[in-house]
C-alpha atoms as a PDB file:
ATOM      1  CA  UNK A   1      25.707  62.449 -54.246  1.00  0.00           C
ATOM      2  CA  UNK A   2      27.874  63.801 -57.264  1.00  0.00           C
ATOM      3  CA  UNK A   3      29.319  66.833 -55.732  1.00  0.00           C
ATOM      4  CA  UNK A   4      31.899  66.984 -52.563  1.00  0.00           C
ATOM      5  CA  UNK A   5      33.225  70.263 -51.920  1.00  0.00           C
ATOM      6  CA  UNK A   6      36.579  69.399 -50.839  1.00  0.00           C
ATOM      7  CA  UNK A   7      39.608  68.644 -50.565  1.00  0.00           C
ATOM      8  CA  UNK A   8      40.962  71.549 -48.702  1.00  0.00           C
ATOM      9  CA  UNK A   9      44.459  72.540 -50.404  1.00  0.00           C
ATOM     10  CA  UNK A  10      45.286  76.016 -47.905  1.00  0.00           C
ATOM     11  CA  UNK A  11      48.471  74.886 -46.661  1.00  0.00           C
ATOM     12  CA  UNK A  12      48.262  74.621 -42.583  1.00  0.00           C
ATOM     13  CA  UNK A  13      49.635  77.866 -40.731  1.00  0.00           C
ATOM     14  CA  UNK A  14      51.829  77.352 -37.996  1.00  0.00           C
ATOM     15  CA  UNK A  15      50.233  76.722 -34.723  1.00  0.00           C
ATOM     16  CA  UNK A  16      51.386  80.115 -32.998  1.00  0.00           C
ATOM     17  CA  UNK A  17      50.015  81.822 -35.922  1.00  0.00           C
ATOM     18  CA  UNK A  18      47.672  84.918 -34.158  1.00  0.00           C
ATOM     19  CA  UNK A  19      44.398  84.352 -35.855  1.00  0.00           C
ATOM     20  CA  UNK A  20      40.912  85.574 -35.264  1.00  0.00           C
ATOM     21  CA  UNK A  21      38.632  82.647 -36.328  1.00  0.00           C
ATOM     22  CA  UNK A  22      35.649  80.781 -34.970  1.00  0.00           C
ATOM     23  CA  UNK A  23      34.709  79.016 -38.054  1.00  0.00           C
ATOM     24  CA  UNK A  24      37.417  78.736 -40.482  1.00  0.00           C
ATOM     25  CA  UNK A  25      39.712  76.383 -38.423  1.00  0.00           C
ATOM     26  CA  UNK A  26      42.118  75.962 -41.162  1.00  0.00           C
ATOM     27  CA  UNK A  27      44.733  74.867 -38.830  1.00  0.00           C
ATOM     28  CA  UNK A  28      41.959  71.954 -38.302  1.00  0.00           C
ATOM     29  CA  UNK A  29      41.252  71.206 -41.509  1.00  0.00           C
ATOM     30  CA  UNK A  30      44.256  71.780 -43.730  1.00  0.00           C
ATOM     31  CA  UNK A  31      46.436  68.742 -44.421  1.00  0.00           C
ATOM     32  CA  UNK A  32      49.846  69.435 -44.071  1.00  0.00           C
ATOM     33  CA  UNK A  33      51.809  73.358 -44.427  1.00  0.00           C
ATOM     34  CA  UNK A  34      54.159  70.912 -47.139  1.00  0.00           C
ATOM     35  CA  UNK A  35      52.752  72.215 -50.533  1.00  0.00           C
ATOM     36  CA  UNK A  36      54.109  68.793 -51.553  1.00  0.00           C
ATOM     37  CA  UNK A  37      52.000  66.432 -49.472  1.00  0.00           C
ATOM     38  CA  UNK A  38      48.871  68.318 -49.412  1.00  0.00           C
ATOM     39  CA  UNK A  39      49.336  67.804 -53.564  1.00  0.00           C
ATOM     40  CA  UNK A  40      49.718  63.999 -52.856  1.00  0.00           C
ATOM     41  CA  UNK A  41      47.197  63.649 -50.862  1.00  0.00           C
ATOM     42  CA  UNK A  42      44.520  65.900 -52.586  1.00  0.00           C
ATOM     43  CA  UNK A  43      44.978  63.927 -55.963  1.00  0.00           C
ATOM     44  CA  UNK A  44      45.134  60.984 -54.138  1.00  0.00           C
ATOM     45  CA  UNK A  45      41.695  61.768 -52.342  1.00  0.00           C
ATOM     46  CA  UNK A  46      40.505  63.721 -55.935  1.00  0.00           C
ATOM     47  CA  UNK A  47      40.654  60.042 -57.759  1.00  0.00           C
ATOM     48  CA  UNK A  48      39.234  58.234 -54.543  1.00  0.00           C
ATOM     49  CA  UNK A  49      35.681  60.360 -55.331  1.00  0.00           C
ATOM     50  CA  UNK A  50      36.326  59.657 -59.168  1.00  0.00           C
ATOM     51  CA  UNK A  51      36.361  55.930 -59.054  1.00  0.00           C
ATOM     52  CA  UNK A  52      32.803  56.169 -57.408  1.00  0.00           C
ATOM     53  CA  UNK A  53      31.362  59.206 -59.778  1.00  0.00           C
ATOM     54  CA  UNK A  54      32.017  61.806 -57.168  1.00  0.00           C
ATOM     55  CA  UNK A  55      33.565  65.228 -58.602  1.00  0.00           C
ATOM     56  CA  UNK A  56      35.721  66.909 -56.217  1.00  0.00           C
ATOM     57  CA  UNK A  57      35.912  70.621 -55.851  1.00  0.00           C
ATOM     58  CA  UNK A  58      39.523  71.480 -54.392  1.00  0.00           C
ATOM     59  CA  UNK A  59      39.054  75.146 -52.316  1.00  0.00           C
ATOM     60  CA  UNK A  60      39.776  77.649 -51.071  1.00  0.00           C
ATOM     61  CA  UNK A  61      41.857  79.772 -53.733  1.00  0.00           C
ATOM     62  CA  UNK A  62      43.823  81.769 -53.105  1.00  0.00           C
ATOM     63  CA  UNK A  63      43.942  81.000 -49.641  1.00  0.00           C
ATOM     64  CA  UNK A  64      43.192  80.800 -46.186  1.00  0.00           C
ATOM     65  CA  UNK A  65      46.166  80.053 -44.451  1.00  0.00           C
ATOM     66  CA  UNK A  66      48.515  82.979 -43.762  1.00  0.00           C
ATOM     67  CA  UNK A  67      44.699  85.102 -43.075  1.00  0.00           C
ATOM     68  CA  UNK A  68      43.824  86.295 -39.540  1.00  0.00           C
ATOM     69  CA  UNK A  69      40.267  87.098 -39.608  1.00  0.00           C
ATOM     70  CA  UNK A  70      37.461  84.468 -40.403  1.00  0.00           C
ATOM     71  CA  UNK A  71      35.307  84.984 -43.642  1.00  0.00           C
ATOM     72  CA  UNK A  72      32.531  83.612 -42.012  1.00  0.00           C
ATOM     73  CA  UNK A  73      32.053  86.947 -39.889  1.00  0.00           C
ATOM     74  CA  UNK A  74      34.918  89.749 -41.270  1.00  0.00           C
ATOM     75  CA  UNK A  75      36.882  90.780 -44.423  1.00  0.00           C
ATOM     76  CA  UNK A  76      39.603  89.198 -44.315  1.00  0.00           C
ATOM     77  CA  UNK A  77      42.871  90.276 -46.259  1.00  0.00           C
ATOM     78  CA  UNK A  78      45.671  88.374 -48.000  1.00  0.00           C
ATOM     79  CA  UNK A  79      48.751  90.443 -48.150  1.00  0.00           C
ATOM     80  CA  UNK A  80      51.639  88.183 -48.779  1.00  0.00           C
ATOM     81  CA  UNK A  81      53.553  88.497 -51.666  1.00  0.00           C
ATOM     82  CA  UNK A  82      52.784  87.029 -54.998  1.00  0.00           C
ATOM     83  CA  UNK A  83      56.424  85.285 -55.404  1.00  0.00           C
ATOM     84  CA  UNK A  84      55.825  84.043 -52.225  1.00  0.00           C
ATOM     85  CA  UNK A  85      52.286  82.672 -53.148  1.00  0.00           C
ATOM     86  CA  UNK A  86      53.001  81.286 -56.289  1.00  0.00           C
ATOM     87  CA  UNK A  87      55.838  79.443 -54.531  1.00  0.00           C
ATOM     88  CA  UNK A  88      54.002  77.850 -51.754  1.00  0.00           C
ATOM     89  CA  UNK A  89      50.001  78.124 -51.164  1.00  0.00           C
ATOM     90  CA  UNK A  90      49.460  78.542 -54.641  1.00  0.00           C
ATOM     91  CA  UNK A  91      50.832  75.287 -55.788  1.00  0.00           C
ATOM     92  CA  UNK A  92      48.535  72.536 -54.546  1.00  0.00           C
ATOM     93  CA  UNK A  93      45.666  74.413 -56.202  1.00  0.00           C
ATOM     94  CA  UNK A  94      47.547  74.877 -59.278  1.00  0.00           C
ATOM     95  CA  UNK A  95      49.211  71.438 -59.714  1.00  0.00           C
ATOM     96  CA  UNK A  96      46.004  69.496 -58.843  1.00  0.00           C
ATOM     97  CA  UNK A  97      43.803  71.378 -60.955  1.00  0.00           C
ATOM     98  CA  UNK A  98      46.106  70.507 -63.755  1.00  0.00           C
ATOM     99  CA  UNK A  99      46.301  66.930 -62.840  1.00  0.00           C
ATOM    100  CA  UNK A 100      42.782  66.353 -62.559  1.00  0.00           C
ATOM    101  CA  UNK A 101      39.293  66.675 -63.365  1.00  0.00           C
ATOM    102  CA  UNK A 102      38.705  69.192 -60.097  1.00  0.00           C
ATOM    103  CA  UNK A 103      36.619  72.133 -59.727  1.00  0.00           C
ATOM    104  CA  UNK A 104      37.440  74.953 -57.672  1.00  0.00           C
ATOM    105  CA  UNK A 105      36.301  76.979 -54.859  1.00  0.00           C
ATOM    106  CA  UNK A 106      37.122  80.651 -54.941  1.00  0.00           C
ATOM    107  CA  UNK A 107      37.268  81.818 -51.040  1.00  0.00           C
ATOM    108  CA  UNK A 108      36.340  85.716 -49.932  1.00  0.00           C
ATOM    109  CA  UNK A 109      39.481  86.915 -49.357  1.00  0.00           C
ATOM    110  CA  UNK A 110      41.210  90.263 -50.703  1.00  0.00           C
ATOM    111  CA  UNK A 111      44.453  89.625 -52.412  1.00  0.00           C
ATOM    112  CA  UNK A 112      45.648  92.942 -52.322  1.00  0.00           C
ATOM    113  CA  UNK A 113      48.354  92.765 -54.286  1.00  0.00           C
ATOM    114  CA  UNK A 114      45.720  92.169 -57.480  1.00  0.00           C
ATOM    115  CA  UNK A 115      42.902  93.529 -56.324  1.00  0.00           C
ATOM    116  CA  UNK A 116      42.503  95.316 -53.403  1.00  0.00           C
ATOM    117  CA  UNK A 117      38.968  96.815 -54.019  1.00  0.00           C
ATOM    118  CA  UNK A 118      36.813  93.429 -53.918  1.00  0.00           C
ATOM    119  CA  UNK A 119      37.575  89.793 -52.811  1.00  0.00           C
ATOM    120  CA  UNK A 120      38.765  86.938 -54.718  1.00  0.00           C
ATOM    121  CA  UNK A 121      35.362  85.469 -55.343  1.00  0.00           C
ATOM    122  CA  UNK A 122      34.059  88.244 -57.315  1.00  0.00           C
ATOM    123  CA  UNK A 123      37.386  89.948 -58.903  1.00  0.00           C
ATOM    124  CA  UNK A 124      37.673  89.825 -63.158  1.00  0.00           C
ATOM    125  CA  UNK A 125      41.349  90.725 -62.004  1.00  0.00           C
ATOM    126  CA  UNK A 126      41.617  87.108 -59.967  1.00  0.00           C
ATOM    127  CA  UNK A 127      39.307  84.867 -61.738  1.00  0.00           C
ATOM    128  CA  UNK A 128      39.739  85.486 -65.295  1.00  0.00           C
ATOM    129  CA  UNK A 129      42.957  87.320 -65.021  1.00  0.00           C
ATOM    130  CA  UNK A 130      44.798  84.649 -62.857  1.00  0.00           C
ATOM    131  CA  UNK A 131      42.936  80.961 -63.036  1.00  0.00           C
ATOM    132  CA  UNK A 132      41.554  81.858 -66.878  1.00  0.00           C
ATOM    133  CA  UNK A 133      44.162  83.414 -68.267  1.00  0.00           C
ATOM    134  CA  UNK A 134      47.306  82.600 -66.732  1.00  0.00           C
ATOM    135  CA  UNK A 135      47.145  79.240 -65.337  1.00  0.00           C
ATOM    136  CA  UNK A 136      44.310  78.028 -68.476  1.00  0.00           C
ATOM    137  CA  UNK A 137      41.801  76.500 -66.296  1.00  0.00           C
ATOM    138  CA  UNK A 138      38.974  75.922 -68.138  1.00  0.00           C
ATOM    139  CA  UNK A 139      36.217  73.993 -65.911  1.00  0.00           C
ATOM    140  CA  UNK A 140      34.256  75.277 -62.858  1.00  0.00           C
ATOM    141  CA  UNK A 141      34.851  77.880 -60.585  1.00  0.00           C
ATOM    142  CA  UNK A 142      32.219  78.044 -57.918  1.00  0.00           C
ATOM    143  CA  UNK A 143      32.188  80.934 -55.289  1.00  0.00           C
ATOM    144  CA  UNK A 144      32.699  80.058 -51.755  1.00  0.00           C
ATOM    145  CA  UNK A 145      29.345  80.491 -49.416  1.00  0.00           C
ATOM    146  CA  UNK A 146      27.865  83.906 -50.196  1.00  0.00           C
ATOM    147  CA  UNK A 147      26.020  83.999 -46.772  1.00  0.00           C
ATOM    148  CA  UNK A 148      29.057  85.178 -44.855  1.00  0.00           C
ATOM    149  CA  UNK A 149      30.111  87.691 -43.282  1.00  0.00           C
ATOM    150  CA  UNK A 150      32.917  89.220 -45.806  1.00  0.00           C
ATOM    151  CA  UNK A 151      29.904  89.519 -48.498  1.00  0.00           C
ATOM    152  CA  UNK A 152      27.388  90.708 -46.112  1.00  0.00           C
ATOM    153  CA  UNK A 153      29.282  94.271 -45.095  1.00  0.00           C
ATOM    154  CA  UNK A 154      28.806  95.108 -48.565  1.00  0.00           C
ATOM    155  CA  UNK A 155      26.704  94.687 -51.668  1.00  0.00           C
ATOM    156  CA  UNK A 156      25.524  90.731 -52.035  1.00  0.00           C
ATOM    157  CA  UNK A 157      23.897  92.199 -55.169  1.00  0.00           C
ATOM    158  CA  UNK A 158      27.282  93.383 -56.559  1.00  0.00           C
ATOM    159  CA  UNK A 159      29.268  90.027 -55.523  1.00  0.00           C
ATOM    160  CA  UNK A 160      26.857  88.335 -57.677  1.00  0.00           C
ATOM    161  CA  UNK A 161      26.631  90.042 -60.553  1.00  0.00           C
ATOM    162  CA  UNK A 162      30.616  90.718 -60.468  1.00  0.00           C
ATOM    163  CA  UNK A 163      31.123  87.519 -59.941  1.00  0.00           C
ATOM    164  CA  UNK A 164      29.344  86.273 -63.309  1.00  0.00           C
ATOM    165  CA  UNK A 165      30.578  88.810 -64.965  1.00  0.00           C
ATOM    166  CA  UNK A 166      34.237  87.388 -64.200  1.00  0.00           C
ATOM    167  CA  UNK A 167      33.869  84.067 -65.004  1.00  0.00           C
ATOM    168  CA  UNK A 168      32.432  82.197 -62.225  1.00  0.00           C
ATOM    169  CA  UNK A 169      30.207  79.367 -62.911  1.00  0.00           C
ATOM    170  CA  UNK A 170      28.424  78.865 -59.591  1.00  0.00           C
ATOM    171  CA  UNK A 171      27.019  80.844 -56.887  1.00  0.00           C
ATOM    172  CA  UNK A 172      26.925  78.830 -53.693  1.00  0.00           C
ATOM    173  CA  UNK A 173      23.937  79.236 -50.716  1.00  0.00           C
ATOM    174  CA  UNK A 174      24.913  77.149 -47.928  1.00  0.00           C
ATOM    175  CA  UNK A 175      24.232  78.282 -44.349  1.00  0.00           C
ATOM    176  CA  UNK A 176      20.697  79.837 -44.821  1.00  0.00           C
ATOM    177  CA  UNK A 177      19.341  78.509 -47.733  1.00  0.00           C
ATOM    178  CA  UNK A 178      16.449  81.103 -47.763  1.00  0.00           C
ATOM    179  CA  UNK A 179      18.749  83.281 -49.109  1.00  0.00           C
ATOM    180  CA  UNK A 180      18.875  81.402 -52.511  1.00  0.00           C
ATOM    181  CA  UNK A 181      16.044  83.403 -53.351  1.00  0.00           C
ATOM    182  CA  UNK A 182      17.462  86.698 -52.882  1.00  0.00           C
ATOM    183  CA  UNK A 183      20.552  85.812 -54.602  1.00  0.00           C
ATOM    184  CA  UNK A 184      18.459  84.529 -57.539  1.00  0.00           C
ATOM    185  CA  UNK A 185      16.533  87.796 -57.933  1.00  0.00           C
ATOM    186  CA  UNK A 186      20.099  89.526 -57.955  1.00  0.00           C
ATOM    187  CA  UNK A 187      21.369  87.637 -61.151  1.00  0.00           C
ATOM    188  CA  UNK A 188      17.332  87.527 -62.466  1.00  0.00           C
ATOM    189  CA  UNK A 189      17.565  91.351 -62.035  1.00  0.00           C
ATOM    190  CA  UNK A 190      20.888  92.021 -63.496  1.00  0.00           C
ATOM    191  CA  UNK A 191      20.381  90.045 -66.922  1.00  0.00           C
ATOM    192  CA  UNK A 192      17.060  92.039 -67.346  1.00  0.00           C
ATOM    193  CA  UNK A 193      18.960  95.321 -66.825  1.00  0.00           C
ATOM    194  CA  UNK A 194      21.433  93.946 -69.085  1.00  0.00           C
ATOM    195  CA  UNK A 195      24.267  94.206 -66.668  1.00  0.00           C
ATOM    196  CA  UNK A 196      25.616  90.726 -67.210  1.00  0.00           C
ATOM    197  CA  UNK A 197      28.625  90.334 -69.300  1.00  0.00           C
ATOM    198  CA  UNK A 198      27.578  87.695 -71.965  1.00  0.00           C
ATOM    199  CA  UNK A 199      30.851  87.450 -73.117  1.00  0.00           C
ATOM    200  CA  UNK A 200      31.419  85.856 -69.878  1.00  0.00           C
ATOM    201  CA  UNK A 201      28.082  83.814 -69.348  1.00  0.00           C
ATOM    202  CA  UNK A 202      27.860  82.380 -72.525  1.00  0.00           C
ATOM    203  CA  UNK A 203      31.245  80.310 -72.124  1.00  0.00           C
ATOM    204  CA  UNK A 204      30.265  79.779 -68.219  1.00  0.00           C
ATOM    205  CA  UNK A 205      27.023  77.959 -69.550  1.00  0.00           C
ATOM    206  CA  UNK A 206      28.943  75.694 -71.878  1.00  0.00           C
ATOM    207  CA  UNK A 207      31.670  74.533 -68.528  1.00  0.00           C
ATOM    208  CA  UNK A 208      28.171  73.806 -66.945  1.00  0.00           C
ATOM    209  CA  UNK A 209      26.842  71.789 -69.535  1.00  0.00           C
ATOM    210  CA  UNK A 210      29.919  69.611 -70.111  1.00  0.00           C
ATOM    211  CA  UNK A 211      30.828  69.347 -66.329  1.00  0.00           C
ATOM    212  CA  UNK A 212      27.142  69.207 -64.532  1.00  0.00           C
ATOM    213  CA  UNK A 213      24.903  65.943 -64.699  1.00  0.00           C
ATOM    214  CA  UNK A 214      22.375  66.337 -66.903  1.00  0.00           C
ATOM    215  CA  UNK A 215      19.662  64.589 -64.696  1.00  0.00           C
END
């Protein structure tokens, strides 16, 4: 094992919160709704999986917490404020990355506020725009499962290609792995037509080759 796709860094909503979720369970899995000790604890688990060769892969930007419906089966939106974001959810994510050697799971919501037309995974606006750009992250991004629900009502063919195209490294297959090949043929099909950006592959391929084991 080299890969663990956690810690989970949403911040915990409150327990009345009205949500619409089989699968999610954030109010499960989250550690604490204290942006402070979910950043404690998240390094403190990130260098836990370092000391035994075990990269960690903090998710699920830009959060899951203040969202009613479940990814899994729905779209899901995220309309909170950015100020209020950037002052709360936003900072485990941001402060571990920095203080670590993390990767990072992009989830499927819709942050309105930046981009109301596609969800996070998949959005130039949010990946490059946002955890590029603004916050200089410069190591994996890997897209939360793509067999779910919030993909599925539209295009699969257009997450992928838009989601290469704006700067994600890795396309994860989880719950039906048959679907890796479908996925594959999206991105095999896109490169042909010449429809990904290589502007944004090229640099994605060198994160892969100085993050992944070469084995």
């Amino acid at each position: 094992m080299n890969q663990d796709f956690a810690p989970v860094l949403d911040l915990r909503p409150e327990a009345s919160h009205n949500r619409f979720d089989f699968n999610t369970l954030i109010y499960q899995r989250a550690i604490s709704g204290d942006p402070v000790a979910v950043i404690d604890i998240g390094l403190a688990y990130i260098r836990g999986l370092d000391a035994f060769g075990v990269a960690a892969t903090v998710k699920h930007f830009p959060g899951l917490g203040r969202v009613r419906a479940d990814t899994h089966h729905f779209n899901a939106d995220l309309d909170t404020p950015l100020a209020v974001l950037k002052a709360s959810d936003w900072r485990p994510s941001r402060d571990v990355l920095a203080g670590s050697r993390a990767q990072l799971m992009i989830g499927h919501v819709t942050l309105t506020a930046v981009d109301p037309d596609r969800q996070a995974s998949h959005s130039k606006l949010i990946v490059n725009g946002i955890i590029r750009q603004k916050w200089n992250y410069q190591s994996v991004i890997i897209t939360d499962d793509l067999v779910m629900g919030a993909i599925y009502s539209h295009s699969i063919c257009t997450a992928v290609v838009e989601a290469l195209n704006a700067g994600v490294d890795l396309l994860l297959v989880a719950f039906d792995g048959s679907q890796f090949y479908r996925i594959f043929a999206c991105a095999s099909d896109a490169f042909a037509q010449g429809k990904l950006d290589t502007a944004m592959v090229r640099p994605s391929e060198a994160r892969l080759e100085r993050t992944l084991p070469s084995d």
